[in-house]
PDB file of N, CA and C in Angstrom:
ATOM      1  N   UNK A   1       7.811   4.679  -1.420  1.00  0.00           N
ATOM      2  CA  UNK A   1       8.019   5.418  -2.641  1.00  0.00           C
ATOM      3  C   UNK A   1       6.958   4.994  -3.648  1.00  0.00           C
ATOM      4  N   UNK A   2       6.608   6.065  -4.211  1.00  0.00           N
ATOM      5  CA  UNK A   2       5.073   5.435  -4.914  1.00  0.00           C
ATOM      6  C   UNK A   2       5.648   6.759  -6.439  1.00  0.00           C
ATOM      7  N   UNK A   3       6.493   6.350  -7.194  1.00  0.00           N
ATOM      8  CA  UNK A   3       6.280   7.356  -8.539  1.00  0.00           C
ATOM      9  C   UNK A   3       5.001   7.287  -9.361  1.00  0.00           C
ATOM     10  N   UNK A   4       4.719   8.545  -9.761  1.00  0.00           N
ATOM     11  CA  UNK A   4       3.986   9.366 -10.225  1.00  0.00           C
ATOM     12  C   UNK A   4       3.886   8.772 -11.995  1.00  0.00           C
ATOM     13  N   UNK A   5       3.274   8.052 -12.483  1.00  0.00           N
ATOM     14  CA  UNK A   5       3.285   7.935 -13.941  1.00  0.00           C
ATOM     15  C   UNK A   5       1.844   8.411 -14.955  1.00  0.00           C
ATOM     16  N   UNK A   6       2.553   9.246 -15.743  1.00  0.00           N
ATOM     17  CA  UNK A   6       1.675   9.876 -16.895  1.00  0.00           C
ATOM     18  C   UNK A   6       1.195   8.875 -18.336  1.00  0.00           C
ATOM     19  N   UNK A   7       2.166   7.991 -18.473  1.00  0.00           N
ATOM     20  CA  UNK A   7       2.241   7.653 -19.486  1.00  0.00           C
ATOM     21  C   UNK A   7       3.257   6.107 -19.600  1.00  0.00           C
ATOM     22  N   UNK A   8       2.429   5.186 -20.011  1.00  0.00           N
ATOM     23  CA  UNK A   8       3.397   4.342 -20.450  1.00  0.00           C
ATOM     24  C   UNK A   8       3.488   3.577 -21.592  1.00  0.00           C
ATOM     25  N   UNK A   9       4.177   3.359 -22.206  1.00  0.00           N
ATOM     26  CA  UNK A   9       4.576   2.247 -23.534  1.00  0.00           C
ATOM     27  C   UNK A   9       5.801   1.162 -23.049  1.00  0.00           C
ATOM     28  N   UNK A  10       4.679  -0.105 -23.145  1.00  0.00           N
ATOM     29  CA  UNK A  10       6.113  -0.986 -23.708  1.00  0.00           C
ATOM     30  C   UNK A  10       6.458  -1.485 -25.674  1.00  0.00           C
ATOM     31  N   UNK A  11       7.636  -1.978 -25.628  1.00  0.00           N
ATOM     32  CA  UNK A  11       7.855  -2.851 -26.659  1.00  0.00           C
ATOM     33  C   UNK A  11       8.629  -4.014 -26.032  1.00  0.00           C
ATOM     34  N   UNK A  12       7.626  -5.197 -26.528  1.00  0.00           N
ATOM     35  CA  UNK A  12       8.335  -6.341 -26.172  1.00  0.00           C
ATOM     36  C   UNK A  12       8.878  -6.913 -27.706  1.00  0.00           C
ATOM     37  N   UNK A  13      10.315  -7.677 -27.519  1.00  0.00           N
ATOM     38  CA  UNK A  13      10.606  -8.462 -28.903  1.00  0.00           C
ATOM     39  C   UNK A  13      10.481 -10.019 -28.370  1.00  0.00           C
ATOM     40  N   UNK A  14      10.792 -10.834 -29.543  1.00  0.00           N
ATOM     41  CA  UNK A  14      11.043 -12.110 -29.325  1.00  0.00           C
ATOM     42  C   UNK A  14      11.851 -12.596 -30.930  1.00  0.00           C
ATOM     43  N   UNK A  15      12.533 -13.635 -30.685  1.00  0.00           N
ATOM     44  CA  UNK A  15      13.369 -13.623 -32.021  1.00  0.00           C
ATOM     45  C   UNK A  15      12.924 -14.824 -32.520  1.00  0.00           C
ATOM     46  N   UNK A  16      11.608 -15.604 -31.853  1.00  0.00           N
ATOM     47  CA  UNK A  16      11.331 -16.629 -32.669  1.00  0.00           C
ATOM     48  C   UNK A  16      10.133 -16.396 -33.232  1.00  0.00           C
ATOM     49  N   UNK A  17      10.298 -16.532 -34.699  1.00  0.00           N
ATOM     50  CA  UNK A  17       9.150 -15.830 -35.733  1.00  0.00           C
ATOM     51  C   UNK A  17       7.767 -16.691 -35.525  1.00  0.00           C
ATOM     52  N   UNK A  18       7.917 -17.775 -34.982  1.00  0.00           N
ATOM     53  CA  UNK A  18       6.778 -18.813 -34.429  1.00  0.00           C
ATOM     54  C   UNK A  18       5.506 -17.957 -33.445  1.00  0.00           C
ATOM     55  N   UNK A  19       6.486 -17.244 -32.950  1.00  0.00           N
ATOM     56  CA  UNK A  19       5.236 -16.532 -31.606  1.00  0.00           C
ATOM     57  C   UNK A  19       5.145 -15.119 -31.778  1.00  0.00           C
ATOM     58  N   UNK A  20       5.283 -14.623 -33.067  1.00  0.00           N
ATOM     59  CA  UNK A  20       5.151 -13.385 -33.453  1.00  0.00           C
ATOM     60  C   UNK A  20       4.403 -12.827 -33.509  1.00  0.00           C
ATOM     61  N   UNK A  21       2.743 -13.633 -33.389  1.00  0.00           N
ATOM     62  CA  UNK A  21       1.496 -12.852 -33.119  1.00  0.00           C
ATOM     63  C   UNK A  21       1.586 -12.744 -31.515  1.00  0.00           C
ATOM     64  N   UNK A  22       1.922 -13.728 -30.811  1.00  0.00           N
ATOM     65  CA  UNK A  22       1.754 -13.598 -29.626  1.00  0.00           C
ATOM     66  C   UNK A  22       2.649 -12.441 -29.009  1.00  0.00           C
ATOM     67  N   UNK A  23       3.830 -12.204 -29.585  1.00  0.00           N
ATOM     68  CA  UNK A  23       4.500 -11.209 -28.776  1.00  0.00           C
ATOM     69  C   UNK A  23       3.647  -9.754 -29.254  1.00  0.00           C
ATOM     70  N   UNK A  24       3.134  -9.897 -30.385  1.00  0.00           N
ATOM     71  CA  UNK A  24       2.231  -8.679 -31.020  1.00  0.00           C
ATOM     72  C   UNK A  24       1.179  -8.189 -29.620  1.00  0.00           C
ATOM     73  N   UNK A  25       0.487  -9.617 -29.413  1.00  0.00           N
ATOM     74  CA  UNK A  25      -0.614  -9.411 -28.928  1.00  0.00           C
ATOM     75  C   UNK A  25      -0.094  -8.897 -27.637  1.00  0.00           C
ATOM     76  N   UNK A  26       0.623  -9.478 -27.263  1.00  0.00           N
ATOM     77  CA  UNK A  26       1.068  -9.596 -25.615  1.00  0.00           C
ATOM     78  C   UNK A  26       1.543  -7.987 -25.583  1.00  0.00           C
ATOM     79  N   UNK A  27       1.965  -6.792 -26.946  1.00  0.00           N
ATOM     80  CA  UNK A  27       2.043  -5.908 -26.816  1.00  0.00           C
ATOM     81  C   UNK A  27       1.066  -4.565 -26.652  1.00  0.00           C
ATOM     82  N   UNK A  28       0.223  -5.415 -27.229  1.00  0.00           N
ATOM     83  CA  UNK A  28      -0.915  -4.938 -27.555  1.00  0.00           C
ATOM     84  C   UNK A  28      -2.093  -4.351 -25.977  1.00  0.00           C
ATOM     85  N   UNK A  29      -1.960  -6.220 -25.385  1.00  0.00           N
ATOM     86  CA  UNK A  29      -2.478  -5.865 -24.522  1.00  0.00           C
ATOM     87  C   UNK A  29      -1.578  -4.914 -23.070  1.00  0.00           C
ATOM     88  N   UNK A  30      -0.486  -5.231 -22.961  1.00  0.00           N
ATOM     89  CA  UNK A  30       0.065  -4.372 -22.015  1.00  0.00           C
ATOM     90  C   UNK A  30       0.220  -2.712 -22.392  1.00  0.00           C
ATOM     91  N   UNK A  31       0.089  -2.638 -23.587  1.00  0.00           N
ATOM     92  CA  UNK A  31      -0.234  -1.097 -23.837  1.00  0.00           C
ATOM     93  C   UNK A  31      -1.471  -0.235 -23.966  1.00  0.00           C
ATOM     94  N   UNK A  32      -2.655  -1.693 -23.617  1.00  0.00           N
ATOM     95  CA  UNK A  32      -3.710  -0.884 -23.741  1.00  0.00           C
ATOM     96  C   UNK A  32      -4.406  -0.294 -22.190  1.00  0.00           C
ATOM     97  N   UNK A  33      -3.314  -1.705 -21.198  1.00  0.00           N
ATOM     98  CA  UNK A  33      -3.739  -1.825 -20.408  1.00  0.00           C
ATOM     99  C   UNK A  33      -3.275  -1.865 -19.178  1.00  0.00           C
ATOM    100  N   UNK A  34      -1.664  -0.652 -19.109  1.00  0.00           N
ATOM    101  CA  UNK A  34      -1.258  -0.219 -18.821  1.00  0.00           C
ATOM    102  C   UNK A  34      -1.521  -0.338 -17.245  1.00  0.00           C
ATOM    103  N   UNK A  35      -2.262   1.004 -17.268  1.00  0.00           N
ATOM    104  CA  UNK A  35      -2.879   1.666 -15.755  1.00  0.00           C
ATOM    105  C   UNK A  35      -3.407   0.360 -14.846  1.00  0.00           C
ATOM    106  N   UNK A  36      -3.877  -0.629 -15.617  1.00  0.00           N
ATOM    107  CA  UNK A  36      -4.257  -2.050 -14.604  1.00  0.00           C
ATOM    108  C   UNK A  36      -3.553  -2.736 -13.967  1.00  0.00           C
ATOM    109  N   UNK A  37      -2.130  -2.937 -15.312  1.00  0.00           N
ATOM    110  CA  UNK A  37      -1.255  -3.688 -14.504  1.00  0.00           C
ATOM    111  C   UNK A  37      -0.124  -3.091 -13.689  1.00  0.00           C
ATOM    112  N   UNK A  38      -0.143  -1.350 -13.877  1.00  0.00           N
ATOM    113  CA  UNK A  38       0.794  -0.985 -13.240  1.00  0.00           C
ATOM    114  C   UNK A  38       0.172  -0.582 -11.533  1.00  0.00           C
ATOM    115  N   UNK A  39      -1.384  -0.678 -11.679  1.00  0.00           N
ATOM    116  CA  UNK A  39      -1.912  -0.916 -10.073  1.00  0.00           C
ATOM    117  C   UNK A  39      -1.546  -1.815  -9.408  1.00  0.00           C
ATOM    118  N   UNK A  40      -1.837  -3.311  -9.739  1.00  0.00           N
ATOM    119  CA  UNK A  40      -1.301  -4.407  -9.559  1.00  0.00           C
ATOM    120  C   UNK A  40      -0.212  -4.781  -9.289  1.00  0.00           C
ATOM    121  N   UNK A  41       0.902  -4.153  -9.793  1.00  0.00           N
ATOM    122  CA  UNK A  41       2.382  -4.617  -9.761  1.00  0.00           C
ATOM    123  C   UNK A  41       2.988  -3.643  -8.723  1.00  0.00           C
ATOM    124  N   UNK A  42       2.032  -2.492  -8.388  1.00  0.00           N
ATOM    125  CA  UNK A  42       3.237  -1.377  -8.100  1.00  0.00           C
ATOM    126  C   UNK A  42       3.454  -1.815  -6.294  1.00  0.00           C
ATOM    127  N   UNK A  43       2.561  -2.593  -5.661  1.00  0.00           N
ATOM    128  CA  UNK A  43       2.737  -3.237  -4.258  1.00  0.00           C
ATOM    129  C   UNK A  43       4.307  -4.077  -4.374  1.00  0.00           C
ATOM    130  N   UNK A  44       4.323  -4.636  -5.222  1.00  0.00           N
ATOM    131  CA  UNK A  44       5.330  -5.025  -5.353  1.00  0.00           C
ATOM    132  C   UNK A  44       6.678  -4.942  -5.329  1.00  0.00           C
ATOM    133  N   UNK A  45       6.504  -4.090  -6.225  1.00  0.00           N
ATOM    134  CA  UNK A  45       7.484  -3.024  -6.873  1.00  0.00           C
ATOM    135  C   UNK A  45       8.575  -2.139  -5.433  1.00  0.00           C
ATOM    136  N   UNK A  46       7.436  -1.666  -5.197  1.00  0.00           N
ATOM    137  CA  UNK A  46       7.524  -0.594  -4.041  1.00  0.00           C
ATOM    138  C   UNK A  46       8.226  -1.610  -2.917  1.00  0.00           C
ATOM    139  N   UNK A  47       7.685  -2.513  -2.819  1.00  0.00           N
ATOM    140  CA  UNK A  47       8.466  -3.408  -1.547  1.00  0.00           C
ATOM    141  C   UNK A  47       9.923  -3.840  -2.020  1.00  0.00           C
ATOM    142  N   UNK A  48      10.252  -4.218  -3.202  1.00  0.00           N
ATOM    143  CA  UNK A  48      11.518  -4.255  -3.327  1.00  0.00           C
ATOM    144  C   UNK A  48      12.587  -3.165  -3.712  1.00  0.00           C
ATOM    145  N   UNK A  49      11.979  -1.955  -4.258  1.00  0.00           N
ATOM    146  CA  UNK A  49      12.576  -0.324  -3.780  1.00  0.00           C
ATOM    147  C   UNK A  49      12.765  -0.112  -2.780  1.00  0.00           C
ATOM    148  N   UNK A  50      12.248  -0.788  -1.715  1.00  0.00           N
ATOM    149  CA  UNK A  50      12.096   0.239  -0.313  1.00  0.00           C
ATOM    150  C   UNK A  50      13.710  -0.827   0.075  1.00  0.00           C
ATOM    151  N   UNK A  51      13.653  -2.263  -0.321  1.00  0.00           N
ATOM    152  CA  UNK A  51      14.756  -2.972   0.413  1.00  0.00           C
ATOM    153  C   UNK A  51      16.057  -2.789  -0.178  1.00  0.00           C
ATOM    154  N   UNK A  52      16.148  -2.936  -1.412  1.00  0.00           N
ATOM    155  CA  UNK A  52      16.678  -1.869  -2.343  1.00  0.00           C
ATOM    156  C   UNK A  52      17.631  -0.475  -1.891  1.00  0.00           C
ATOM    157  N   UNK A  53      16.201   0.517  -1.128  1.00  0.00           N
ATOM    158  CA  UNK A  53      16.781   1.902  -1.126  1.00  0.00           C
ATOM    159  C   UNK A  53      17.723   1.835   0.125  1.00  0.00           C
ATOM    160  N   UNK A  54      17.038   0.973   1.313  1.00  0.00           N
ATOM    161  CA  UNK A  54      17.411   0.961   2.242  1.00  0.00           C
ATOM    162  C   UNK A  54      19.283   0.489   1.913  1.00  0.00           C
ATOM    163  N   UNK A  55      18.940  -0.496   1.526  1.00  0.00           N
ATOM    164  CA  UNK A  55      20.375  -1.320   0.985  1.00  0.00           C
ATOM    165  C   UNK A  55      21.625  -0.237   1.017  1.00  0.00           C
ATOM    166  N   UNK A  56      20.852   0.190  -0.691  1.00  0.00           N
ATOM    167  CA  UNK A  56      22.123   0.988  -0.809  1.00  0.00           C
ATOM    168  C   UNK A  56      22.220   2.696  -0.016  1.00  0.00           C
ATOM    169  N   UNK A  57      21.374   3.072   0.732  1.00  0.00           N
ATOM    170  CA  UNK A  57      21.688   3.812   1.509  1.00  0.00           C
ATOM    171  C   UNK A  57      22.359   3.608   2.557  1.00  0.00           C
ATOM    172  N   UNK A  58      22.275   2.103   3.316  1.00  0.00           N
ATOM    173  CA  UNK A  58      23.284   2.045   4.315  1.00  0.00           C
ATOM    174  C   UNK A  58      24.646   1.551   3.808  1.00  0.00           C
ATOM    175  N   UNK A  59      24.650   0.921   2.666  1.00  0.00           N
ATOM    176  CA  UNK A  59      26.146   1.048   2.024  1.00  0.00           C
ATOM    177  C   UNK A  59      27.023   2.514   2.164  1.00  0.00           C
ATOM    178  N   UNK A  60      26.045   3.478   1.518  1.00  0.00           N
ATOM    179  CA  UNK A  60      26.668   4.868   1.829  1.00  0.00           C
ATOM    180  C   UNK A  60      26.825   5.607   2.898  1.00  0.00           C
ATOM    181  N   UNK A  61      26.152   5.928   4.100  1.00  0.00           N
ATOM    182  CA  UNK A  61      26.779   6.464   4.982  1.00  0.00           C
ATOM    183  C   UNK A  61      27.533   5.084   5.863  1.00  0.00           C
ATOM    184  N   UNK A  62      27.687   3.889   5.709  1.00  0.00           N
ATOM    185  CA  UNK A  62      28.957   3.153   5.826  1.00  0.00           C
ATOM    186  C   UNK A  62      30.318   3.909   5.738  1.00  0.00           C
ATOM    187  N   UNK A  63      29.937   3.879   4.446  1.00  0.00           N
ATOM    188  CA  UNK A  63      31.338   4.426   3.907  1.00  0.00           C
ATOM    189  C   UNK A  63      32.167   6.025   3.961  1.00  0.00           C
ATOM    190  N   UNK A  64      30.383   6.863   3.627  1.00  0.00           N
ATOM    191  CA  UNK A  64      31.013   8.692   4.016  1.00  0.00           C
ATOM    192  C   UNK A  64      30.692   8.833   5.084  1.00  0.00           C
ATOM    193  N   UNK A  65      31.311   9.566   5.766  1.00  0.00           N
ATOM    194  CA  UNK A  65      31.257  10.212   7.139  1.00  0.00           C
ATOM    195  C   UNK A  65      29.736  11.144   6.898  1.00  0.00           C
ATOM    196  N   UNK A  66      29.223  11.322   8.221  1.00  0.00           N
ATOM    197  CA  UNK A  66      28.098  11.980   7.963  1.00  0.00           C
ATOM    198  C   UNK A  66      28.159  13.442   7.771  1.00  0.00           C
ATOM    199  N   UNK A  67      29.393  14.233   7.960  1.00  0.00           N
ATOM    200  CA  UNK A  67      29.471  15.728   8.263  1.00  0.00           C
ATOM    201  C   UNK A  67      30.197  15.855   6.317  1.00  0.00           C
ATOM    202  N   UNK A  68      30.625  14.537   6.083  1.00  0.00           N
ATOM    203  CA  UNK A  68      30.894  14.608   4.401  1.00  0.00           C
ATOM    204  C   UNK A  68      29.485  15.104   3.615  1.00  0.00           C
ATOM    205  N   UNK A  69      28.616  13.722   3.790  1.00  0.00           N
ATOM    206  CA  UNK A  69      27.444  13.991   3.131  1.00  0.00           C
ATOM    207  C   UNK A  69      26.644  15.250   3.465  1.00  0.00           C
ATOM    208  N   UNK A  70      26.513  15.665   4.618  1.00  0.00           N
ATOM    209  CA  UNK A  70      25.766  16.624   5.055  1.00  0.00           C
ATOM    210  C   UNK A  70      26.686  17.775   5.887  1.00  0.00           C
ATOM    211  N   UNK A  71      27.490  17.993   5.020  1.00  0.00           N
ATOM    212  CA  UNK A  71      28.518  19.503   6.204  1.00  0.00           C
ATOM    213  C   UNK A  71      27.572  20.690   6.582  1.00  0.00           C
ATOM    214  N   UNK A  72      27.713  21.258   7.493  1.00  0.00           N
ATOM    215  CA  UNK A  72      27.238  21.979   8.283  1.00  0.00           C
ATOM    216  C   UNK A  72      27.047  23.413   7.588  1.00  0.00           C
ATOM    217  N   UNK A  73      26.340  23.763   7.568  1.00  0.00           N
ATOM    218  CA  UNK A  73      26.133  24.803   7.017  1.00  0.00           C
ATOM    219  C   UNK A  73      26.365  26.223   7.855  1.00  0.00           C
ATOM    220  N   UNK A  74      26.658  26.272   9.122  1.00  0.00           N
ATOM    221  CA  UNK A  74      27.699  27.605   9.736  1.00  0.00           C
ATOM    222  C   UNK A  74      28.707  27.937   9.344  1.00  0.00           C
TER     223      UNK A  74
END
């Protein structure tokens, strides 16, 4: 699974007024620089979606019968 992204923004907070440039900056740079780190991360990402999807897909036909999820269309 590889989604499709147009556009991203973060906002990061922090509640200690000590590192308030740094959470600035640290916003700064992940919004400028987006498309880099979302190349980087998305190997990742994708590997724990896939274990993830798998997961909870075999939770579900566990549980529904398969002619539930998918009845026959005759």
């Amino acid at each position: 699974m590889r989604p499709d992204v147009g556009g991203m923004k973060s906002y990061l907070t922090n509640d200690n007024p000590d590192s308030r440039d740094l959470t600035e900056l640290g916003n700064r740079f992940t919004n400028q620089n987006w498309r880099l780190l979302y190349r980087e991360f998305l190997p990742y990402a994708q590997e724990n979606w896939s274990r993830i999807g798998i997961r909870v897909a075999n939770k579900i036909f566990l549980k529904i019968p398969y002619d539930v999820l998918f009845p026959s269309m005759s």
